[in-house]
C-alpha atoms as a PDB file:
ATOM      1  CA  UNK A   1      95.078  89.283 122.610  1.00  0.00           C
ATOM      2  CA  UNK A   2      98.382  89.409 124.746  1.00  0.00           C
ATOM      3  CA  UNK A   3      97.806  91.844 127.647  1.00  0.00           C
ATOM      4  CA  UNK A   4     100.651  94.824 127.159  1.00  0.00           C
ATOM      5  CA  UNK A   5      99.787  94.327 123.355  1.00  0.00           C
ATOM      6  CA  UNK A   6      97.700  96.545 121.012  1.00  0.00           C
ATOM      7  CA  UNK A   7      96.801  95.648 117.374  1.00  0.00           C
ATOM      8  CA  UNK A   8      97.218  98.105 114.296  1.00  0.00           C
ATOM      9  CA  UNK A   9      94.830 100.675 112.875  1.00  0.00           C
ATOM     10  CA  UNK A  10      92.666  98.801 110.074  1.00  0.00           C
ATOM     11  CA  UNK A  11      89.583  98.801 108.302  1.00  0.00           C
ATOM     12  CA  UNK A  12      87.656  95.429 106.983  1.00  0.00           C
ATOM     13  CA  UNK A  13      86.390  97.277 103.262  1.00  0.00           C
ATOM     14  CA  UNK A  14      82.739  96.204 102.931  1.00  0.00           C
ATOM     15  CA  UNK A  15      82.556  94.196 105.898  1.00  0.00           C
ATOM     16  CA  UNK A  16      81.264  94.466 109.191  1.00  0.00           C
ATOM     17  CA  UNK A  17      82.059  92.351 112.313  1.00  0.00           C
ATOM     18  CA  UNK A  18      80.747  91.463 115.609  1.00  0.00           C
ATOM     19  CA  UNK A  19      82.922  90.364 118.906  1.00  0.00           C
ATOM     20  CA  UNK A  20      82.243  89.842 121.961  1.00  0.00           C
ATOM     21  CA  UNK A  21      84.809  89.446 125.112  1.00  0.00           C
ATOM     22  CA  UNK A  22      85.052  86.454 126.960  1.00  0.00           C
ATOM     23  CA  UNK A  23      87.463  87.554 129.435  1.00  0.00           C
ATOM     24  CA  UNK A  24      89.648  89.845 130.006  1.00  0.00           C
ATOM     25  CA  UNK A  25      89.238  93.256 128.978  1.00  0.00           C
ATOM     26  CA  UNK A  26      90.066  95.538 125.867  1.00  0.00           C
ATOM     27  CA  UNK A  27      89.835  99.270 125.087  1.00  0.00           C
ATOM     28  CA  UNK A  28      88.883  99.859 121.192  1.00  0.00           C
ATOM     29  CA  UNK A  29      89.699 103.101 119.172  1.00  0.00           C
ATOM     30  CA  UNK A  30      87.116 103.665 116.713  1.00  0.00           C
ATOM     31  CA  UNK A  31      85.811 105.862 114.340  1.00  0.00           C
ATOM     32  CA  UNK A  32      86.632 108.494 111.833  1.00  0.00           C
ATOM     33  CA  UNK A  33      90.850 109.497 113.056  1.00  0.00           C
ATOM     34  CA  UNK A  34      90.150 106.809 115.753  1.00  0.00           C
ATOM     35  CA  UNK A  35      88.670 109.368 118.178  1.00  0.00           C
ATOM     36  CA  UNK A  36      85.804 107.299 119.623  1.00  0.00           C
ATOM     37  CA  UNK A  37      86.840 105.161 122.208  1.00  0.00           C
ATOM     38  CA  UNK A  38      85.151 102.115 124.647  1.00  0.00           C
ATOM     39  CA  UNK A  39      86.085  99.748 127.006  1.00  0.00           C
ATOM     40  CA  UNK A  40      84.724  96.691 126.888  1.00  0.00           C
ATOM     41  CA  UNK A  41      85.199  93.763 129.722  1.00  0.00           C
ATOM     42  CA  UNK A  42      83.871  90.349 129.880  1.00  0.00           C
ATOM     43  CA  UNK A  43      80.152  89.870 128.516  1.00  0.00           C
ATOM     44  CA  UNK A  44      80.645  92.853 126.391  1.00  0.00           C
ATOM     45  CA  UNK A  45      79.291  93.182 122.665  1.00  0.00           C
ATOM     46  CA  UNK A  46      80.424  95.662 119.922  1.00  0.00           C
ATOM     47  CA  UNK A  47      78.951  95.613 116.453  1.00  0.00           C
ATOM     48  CA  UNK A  48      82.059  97.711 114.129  1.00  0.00           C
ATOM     49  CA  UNK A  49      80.339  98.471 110.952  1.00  0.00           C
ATOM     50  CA  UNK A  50      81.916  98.210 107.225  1.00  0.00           C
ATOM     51  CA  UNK A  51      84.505 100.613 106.756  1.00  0.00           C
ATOM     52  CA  UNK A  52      84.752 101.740 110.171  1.00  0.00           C
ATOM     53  CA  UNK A  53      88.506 102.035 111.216  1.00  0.00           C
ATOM     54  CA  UNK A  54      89.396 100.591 114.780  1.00  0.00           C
ATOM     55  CA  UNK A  55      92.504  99.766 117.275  1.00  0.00           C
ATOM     56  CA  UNK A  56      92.242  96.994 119.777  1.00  0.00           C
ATOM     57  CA  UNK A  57      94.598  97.307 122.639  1.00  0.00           C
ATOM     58  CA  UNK A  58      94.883  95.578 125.672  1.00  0.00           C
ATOM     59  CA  UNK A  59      96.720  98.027 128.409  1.00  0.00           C
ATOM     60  CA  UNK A  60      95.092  95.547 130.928  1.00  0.00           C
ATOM     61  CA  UNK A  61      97.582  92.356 132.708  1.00  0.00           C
ATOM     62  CA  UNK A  62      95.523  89.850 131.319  1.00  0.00           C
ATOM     63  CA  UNK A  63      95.199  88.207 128.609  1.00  0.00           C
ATOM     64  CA  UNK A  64      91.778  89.000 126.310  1.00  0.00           C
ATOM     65  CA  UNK A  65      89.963  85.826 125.039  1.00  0.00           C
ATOM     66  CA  UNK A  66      87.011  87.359 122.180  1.00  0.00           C
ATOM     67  CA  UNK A  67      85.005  85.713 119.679  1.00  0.00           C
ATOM     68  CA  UNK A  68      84.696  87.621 116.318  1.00  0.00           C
ATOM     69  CA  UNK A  69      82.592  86.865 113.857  1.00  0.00           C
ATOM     70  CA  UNK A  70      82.673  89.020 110.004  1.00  0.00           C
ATOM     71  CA  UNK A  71      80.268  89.026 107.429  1.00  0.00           C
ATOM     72  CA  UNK A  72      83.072  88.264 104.481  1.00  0.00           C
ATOM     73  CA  UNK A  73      84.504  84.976 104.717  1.00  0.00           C
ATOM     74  CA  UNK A  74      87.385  85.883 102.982  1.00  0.00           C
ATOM     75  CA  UNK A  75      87.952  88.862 105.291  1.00  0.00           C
ATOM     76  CA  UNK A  76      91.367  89.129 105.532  1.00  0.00           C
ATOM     77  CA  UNK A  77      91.003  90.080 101.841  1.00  0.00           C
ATOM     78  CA  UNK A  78      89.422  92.921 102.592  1.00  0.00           C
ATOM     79  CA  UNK A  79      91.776  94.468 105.523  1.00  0.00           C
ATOM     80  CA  UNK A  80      93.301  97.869 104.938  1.00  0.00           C
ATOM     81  CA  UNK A  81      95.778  99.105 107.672  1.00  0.00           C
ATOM     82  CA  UNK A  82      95.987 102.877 108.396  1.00  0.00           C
ATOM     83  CA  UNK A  83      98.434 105.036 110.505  1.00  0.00           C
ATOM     84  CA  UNK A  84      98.119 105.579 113.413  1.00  0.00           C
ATOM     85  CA  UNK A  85      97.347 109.213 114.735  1.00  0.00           C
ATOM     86  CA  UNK A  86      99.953 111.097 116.199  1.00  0.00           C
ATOM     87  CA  UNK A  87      97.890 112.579 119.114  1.00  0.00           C
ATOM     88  CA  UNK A  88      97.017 108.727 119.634  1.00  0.00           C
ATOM     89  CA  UNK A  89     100.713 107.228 119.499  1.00  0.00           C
ATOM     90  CA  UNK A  90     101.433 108.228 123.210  1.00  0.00           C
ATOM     91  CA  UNK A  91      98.476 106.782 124.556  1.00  0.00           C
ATOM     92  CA  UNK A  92      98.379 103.471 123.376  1.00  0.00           C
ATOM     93  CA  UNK A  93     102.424 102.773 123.117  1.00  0.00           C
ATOM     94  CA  UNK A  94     104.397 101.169 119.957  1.00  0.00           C
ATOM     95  CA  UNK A  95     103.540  97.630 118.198  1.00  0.00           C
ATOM     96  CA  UNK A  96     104.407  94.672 120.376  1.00  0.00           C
ATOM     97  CA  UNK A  97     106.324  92.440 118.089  1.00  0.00           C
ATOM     98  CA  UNK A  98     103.809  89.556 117.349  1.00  0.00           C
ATOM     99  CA  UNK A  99     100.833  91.905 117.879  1.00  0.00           C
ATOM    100  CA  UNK A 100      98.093  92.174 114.667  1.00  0.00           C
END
């Protein structure tokens, strides 16, 4: 993920994944209305479980490497996007064009 780039609000249905950073860092909204929120840095884990909507962003000036793995091959099936929350729109910026 692009630093200065954030991806949209989405849901996997039925599927959970698994990442964890290999450099760089991220901050992830998660959560029912996206209102749980973690920062995760190199060597960092987090397990997002089926259904559970999340935001990556990257405010950081580096560039995040991650490796995700899903339990639905076809997972990209399954993605739902959702809006983003007003309250949350100033904090994490608009869409970079070319951001996910």
């Amino acid at each position: 993920m692009a630093a200065g780039t954030r991806g949209r609000p989405h849901l996997h249905e039925g599927h959970e994944s698994a990442i964890y950073i290999e450099s760089g860092q991220v901050e992830v909204w998660h959560g029912p209305g996206l209102t749980e929120h973690v920062v995760l840095a190199a060597g960092d884990y987090l397990h997002i479980p089926a259904d559970t909507p999340h935001l990556p962003v990257n405010s950081g000036d580096r560039d995040m490497v991650c490796l995700v793995a899903r339990t639905d091959p076809d997972e990209q099936e399954g993605v739902r996007l959702l809006d983003l929350p007003v309250w949350l729109e100033s904090r994490v910026g608009p869409l970079s064009v070319g951001a996910g």
